[in-house]
C-alpha atoms as a PDB file:
ATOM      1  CA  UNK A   1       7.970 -19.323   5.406  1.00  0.00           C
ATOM      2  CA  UNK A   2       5.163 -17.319   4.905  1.00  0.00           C
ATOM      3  CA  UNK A   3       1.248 -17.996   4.973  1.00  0.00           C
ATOM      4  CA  UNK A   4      -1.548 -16.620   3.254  1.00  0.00           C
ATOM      5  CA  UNK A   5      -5.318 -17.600   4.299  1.00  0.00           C
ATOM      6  CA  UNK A   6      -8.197 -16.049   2.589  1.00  0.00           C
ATOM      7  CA  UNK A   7     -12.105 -16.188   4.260  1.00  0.00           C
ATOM      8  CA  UNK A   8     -15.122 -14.527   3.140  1.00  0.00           C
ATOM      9  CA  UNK A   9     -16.544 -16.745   0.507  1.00  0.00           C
ATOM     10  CA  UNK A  10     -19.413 -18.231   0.176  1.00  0.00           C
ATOM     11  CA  UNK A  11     -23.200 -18.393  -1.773  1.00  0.00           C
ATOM     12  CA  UNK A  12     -24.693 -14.854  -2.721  1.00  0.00           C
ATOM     13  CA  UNK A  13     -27.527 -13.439  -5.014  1.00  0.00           C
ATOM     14  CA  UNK A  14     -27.284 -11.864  -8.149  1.00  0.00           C
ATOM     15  CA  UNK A  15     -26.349  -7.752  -6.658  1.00  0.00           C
ATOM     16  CA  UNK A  16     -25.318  -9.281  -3.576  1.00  0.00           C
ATOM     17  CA  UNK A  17     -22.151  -8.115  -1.748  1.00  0.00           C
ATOM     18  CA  UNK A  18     -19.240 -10.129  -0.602  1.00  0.00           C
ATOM     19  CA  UNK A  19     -15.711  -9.237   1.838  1.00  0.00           C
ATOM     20  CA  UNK A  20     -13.024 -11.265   1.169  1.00  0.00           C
ATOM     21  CA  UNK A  21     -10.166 -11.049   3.631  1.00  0.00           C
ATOM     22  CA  UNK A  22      -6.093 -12.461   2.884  1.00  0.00           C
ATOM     23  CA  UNK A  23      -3.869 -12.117   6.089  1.00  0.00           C
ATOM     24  CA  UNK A  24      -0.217 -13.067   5.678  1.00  0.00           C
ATOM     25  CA  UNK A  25       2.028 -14.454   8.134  1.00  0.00           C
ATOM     26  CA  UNK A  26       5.187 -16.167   8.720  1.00  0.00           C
ATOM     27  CA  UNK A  27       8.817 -14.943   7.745  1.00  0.00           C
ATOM     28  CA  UNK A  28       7.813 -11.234   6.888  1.00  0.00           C
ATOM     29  CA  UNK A  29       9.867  -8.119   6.725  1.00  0.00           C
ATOM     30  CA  UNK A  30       7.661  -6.221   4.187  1.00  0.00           C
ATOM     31  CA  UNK A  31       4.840  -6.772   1.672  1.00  0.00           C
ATOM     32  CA  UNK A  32       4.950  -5.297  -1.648  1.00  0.00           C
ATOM     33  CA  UNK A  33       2.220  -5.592  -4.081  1.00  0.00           C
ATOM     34  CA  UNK A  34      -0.725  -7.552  -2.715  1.00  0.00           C
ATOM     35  CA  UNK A  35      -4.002  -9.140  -5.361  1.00  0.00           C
ATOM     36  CA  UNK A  36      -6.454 -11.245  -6.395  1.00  0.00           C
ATOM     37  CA  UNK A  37      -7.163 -13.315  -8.848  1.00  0.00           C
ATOM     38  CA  UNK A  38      -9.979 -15.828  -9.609  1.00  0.00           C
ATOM     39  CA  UNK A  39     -10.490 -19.051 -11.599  1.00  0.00           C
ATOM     40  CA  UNK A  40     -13.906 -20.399 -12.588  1.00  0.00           C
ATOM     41  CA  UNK A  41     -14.460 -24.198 -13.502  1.00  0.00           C
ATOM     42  CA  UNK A  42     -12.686 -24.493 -17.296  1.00  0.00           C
ATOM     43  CA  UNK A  43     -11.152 -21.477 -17.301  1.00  0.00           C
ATOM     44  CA  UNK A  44      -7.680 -20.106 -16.678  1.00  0.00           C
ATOM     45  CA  UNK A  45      -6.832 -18.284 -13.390  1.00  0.00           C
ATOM     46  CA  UNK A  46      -6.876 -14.487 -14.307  1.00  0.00           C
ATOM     47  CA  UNK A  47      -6.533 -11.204 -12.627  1.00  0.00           C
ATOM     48  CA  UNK A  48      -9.190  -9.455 -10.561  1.00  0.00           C
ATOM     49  CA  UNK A  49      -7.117  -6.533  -9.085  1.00  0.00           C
ATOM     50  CA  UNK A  50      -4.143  -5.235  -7.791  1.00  0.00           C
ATOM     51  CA  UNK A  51      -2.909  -2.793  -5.200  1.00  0.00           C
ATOM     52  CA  UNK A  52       0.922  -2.155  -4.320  1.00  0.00           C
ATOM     53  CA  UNK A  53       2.623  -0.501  -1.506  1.00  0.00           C
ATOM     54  CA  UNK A  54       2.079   2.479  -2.473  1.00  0.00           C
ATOM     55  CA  UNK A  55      -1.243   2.066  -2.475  1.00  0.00           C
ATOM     56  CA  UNK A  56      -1.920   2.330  -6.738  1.00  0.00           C
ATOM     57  CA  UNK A  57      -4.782   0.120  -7.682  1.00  0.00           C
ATOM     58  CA  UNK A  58      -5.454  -1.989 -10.952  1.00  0.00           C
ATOM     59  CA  UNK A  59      -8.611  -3.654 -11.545  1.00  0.00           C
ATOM     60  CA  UNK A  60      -9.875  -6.184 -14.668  1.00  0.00           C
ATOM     61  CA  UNK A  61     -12.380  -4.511 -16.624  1.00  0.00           C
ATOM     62  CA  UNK A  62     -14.806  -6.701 -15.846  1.00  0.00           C
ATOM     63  CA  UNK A  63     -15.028  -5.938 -12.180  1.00  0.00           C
ATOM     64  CA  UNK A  64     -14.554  -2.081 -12.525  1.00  0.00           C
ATOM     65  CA  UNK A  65     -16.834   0.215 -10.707  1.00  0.00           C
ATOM     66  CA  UNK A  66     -18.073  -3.099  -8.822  1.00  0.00           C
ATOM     67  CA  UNK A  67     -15.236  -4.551  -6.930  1.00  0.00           C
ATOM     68  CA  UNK A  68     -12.633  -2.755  -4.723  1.00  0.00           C
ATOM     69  CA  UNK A  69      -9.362  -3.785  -2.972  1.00  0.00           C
ATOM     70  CA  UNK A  70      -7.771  -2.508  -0.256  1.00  0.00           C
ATOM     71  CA  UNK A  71      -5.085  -3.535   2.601  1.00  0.00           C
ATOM     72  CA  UNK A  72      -4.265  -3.281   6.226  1.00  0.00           C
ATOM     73  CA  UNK A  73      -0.549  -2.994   6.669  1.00  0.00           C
ATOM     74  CA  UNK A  74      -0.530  -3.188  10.056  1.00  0.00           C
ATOM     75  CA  UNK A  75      -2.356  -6.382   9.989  1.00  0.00           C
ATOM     76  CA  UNK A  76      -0.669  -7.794   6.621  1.00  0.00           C
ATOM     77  CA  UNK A  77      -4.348  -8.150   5.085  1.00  0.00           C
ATOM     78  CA  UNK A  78      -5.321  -7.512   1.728  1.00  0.00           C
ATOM     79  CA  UNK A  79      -9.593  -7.056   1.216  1.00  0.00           C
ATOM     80  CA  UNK A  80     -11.845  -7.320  -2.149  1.00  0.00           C
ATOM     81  CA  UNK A  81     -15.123  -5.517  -1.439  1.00  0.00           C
ATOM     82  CA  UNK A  82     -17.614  -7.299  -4.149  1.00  0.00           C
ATOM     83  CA  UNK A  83     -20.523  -5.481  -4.843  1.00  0.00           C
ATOM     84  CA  UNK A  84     -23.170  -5.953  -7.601  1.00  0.00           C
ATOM     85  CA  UNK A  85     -22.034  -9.607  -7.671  1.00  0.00           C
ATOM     86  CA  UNK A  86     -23.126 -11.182 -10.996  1.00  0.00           C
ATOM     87  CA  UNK A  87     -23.567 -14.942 -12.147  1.00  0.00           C
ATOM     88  CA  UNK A  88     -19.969 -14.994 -14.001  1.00  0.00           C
ATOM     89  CA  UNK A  89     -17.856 -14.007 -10.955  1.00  0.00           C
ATOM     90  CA  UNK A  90     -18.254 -17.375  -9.708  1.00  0.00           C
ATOM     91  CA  UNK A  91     -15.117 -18.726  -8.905  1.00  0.00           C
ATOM     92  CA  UNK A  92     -12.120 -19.654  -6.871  1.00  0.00           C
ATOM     93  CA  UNK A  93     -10.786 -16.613  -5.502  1.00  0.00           C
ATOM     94  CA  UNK A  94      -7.260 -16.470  -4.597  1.00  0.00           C
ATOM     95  CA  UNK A  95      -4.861 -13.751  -3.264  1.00  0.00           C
ATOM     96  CA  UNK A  96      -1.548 -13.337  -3.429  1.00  0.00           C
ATOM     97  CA  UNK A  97       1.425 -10.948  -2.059  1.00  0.00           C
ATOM     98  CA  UNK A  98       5.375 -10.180  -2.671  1.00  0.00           C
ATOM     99  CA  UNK A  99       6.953 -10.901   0.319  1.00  0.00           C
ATOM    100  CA  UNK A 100      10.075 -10.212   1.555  1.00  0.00           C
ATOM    101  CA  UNK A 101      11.570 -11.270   4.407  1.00  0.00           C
ATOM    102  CA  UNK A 102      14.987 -11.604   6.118  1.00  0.00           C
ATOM    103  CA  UNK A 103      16.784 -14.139   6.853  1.00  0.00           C
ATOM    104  CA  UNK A 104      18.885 -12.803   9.756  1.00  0.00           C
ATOM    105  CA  UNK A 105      21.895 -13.020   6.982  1.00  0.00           C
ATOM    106  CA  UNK A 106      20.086 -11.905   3.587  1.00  0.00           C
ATOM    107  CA  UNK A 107      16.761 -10.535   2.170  1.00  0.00           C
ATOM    108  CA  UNK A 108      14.753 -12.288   0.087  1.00  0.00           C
ATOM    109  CA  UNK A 109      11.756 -11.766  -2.114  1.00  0.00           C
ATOM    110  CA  UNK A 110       9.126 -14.702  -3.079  1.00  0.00           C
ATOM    111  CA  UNK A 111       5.615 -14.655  -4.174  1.00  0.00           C
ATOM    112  CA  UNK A 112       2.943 -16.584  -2.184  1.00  0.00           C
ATOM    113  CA  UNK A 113      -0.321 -17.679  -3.101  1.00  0.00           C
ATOM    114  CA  UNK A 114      -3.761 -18.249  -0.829  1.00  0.00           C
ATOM    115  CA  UNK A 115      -5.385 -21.763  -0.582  1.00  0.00           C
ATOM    116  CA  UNK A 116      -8.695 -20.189  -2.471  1.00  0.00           C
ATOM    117  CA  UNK A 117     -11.481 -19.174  -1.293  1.00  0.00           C
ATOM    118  CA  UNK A 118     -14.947 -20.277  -2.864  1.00  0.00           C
ATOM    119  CA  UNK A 119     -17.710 -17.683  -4.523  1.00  0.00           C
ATOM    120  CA  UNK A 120     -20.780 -19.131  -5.421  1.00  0.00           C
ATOM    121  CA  UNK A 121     -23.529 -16.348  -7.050  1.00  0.00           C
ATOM    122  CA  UNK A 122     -26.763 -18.122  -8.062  1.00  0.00           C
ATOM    123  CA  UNK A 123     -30.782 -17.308  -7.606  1.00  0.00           C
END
């Protein structure tokens, strides 16, 4: 089995910054493409970026220029820098990676999502 557990939310300004952090764990041979994606109260979840092994990056026009992804393969971490935070990225933030791991007999490949991690911006 495999674990993901995001931290880093929390309450910020309007133009305030945010880290949120997604280490995975468990049953892991190798991590392809790792994200984040975000759903706020009545909406439906939707992508916030992307970044695969390779390290190629994708990113939702909304956050462009203000958000940034990253990840830590050493440490099976994936990281959303949010800067210029405004009142409309408030949301449940949740990651997610494409693990594969091994069985001892076979190799298989599942996706696994975070618990969620709460953003709050308000004045």
């Amino acid at each position: 089995q495999v674990q993901l557990v995001e931290s880093g939310g929390g309450l910020v300004q309007p133009g305030g910054s945010l880290r949120l952090s997604c280490a995975a764990s468990g049953s892991i041979f190798s991590i392809s493409a790792m994200g984040w994606y975000r759903q706020a109260p009545g909406n439906e979840r939707e992508l916030v970026a992307t970044i695969a092994s390779a390290g190629s990056r994708n990113y939702a026009d909304s956050v462009k220029g203000r958000f940034t992804i990253s990840r830590d393969d050493a440490k099976n971490t994936v990281y959303l820098q949010m800067n210029s935070l405004k009142l409309e990225d408030t949301a449940v933030y949740y990651c997610t990676a494409e693990v594969t791991s091994y069985t001892g007999i076979h190799y298989y490949t599942d996706d696994y999502w975070g618990q969620g991690t709460q953003v709050t911006v308000s004045s």
